[in-house]
Protein backbone atom coordinates (compact mmCIF):
# COMPACT_ATOMS: atom_id res chain seq x y z
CA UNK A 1 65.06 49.42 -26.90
CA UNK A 2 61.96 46.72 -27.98
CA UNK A 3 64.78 44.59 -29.03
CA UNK A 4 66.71 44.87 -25.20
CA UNK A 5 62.82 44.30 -23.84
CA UNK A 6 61.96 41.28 -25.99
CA UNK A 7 65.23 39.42 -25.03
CA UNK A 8 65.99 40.18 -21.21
CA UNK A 9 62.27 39.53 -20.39
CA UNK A 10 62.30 35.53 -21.29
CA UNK A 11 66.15 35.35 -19.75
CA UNK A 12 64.77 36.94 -16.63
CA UNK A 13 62.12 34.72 -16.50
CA UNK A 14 63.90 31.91 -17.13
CA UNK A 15 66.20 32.81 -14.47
CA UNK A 16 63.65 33.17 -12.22
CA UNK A 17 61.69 29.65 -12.97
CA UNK A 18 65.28 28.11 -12.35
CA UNK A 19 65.82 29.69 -8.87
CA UNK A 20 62.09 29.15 -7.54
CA UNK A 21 61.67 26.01 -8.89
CA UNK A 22 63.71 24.36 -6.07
CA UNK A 23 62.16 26.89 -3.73
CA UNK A 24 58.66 25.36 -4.60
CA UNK A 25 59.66 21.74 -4.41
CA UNK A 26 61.25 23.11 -0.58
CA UNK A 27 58.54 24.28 0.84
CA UNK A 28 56.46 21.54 -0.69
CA UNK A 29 58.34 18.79 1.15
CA UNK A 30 57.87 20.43 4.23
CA UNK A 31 54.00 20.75 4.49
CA UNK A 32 54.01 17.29 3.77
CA UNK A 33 53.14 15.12 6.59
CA UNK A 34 56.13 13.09 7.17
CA UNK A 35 55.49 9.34 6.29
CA UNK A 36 54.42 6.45 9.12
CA UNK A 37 57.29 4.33 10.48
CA UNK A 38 55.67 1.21 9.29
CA UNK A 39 52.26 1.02 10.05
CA UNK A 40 52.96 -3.05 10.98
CA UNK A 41 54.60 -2.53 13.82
CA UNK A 42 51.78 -2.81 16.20
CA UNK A 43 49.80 -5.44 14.13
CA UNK A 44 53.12 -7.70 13.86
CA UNK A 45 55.29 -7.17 16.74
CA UNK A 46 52.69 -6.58 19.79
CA UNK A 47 48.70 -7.06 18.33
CA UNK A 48 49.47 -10.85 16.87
CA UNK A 49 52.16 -12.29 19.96
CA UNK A 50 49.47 -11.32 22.53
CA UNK A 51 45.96 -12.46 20.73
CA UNK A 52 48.48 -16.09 20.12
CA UNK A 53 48.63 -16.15 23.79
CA UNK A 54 45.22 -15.67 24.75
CA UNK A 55 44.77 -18.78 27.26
CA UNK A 56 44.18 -17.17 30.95
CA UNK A 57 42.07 -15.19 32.43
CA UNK A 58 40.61 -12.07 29.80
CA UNK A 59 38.75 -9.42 30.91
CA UNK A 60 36.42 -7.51 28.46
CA UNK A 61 34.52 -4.28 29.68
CA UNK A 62 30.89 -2.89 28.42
CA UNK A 63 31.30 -0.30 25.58
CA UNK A 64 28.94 2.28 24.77
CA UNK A 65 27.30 1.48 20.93
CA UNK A 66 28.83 5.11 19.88
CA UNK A 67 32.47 4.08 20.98
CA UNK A 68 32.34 0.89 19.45
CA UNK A 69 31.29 2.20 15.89
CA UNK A 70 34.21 4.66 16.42
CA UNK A 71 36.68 2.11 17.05
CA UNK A 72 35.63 0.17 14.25
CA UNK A 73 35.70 2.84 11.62
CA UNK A 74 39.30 3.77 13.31
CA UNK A 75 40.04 0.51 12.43
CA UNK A 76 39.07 0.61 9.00
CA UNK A 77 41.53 4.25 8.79
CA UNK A 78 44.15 2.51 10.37
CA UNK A 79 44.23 -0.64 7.41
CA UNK A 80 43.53 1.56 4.93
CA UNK A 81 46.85 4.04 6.33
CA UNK A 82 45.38 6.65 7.04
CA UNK A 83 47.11 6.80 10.64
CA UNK A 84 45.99 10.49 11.31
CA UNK A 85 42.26 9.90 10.61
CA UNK A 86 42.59 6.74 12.91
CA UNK A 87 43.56 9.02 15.95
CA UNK A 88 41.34 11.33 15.07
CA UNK A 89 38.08 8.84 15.39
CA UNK A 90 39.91 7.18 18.64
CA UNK A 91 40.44 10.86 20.54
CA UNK A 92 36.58 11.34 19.88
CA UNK A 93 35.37 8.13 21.31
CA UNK A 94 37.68 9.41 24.28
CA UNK A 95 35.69 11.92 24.77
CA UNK A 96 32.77 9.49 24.96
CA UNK A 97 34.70 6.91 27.24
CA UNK A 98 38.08 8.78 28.53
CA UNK A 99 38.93 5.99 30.80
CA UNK A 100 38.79 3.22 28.12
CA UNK A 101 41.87 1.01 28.19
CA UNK A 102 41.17 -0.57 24.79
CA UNK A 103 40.90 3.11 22.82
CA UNK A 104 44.25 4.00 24.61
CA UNK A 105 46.18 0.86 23.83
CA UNK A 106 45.06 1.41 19.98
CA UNK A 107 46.29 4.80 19.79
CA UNK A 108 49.51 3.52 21.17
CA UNK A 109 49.83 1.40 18.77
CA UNK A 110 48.97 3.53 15.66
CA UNK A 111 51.79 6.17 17.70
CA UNK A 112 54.37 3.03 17.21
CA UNK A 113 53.00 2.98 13.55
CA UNK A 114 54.24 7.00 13.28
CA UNK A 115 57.25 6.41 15.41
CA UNK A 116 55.73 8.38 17.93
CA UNK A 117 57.65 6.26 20.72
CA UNK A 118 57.40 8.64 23.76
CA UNK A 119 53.24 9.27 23.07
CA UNK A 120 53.03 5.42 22.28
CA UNK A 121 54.79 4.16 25.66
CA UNK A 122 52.28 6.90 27.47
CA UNK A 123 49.14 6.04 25.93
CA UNK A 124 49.93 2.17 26.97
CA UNK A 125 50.73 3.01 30.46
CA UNK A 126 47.53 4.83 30.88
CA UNK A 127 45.80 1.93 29.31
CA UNK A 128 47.59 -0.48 31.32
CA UNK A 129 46.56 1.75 34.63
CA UNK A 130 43.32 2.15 33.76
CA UNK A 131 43.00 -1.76 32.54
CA UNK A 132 42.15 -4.99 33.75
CA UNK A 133 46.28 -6.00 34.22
CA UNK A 134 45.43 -9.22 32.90
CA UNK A 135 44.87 -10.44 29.43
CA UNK A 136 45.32 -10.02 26.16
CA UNK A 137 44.61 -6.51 26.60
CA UNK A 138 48.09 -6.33 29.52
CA UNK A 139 50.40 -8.18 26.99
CA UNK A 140 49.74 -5.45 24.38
CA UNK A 141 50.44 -2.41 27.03
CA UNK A 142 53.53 -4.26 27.87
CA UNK A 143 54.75 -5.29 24.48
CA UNK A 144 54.27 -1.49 23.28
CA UNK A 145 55.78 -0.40 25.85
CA UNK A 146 59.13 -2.65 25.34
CA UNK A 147 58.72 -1.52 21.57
CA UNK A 148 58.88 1.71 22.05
CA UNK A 149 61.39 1.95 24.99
CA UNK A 150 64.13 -0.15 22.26
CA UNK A 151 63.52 2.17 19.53
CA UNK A 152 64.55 5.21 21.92
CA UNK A 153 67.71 3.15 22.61
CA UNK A 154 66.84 2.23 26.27
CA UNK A 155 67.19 -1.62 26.33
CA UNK A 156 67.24 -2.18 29.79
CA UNK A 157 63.63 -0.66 30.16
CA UNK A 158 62.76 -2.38 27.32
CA UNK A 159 63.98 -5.73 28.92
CA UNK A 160 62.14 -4.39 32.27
CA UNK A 161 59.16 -4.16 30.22
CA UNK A 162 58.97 -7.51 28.62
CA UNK A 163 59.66 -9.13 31.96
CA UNK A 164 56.63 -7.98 32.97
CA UNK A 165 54.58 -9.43 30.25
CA UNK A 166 54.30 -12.60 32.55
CA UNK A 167 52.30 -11.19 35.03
CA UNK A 168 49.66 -10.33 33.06
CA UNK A 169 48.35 -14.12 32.08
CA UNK A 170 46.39 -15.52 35.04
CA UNK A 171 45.21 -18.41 35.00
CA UNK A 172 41.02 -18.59 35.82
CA UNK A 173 39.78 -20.04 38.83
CA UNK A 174 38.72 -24.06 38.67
CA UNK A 175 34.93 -24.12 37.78
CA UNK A 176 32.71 -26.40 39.75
C-alpha cells in the first residue's frame, strides 16, 4: 500500500501541475491590461501637424495653478507610458476645471494612444464645443477626430472631418 501511495502521489501531482499550468498562464493574460495602440499616434499624427501650423489667430485661456501642475505631471505619465495614470491625473483636474478644452483634447488623444476611438472622437468634440474654434487647439479636435473616425472604418466622416480643419486658422486682425 506505501508503495501504491509513494508513486501515484508525484504522478497525480504531476498531472495536475500539467493541466493548471495553462490554466494559470489563462487567467493571467486576462487581468492584464491590454497593451496601448501606439502611444504616438496623437504626438505624430495630430499634436506635431497642428503646433507646425500655428500662424493665425490662437487663443489661450487662464488655468488655475492646481490644473496646470496636473496637466504637467499627466504629461510626464503619458511619455513615460503610463497611459492609465495620465487619465487618471487629467479626470482630476476635470474636476477642478470641467469645461477645459485643453484637458479634454489631451485625454482624446491618450484614448487614440489606447485605441479608444469612440471615447477619443467624444472627448475632442466636447473640447472643440467648449473651445476657442480657432487655433492650434481646433486643428487637434479636428485631426483626432478624422483619426479616430478612419480607424472605425468610416472614411467619409473622416474626410468630413479633415475638411473642417480649415476653418479653424483665422487669420488676426491688422494691428495699428
Amino acid at each position: 500500500m506505501s508503495k501504491f501511495l509513494a508513486f501515484s502521489v508525484p504522478a497525480c501531482l504531476g498531472r495536475f501541475v500539467l493541466l493548471a499550468a495553462p490554466l494559470a498562464l489563462a487567467v493571467g493574460c486576462a487581468t492584464q491590461a491590454p497593451a496601448p495602440v501606439d502611444d504616438r499616434i496623437a504626438a505624430e499624427q495630430v499634436r506635431a501637424p497642428a503646433a507646425a501650423e500655428t500662424r493665425g489667430l490662437q487663443v489661450f485661456a487662464l488655468r488655475n495653478p492646481a490644473v496646470t501642475e496636473l496637466s504637467e505631471a499627466a504629461v510626464q505619465a503619458e511619455q513615460a507610458g503610463d497611459l492609465g495614470r495620465a487619465v487618471t491625473l487629467l479626470e482630476r483636474a476635470l474636476r477642478i476645471e470641467p469645461r477645459d478644452p485643453e484637458l479634454l483634447q489631451q485625454i482624446a488623444e491618450i484614448r487614440l494612444g489606447q485605441g479608444q476611438w469612440d471615447q477619443a472622437e467624444s472627448h475632442a468634440r466636447r473640447s472643440f464645443d467648449v473651445g476657442p474654434r480657432v487655433g492650434e487647439l481646433c486643428q487637434r479636435n479636428w485631426r483626432t477626430i478624422a483619426l479616430a473616425r478612419e480607424r472605425q472604418g468610416e472614411s467619409e466622416a473622416a474626410r468630413s472631418a479633415r475638411d473642417r480643419l480649415q476653418a479653424c486658422q483665422v487669420e488676426p486682425p491688422p494691428r495699428l
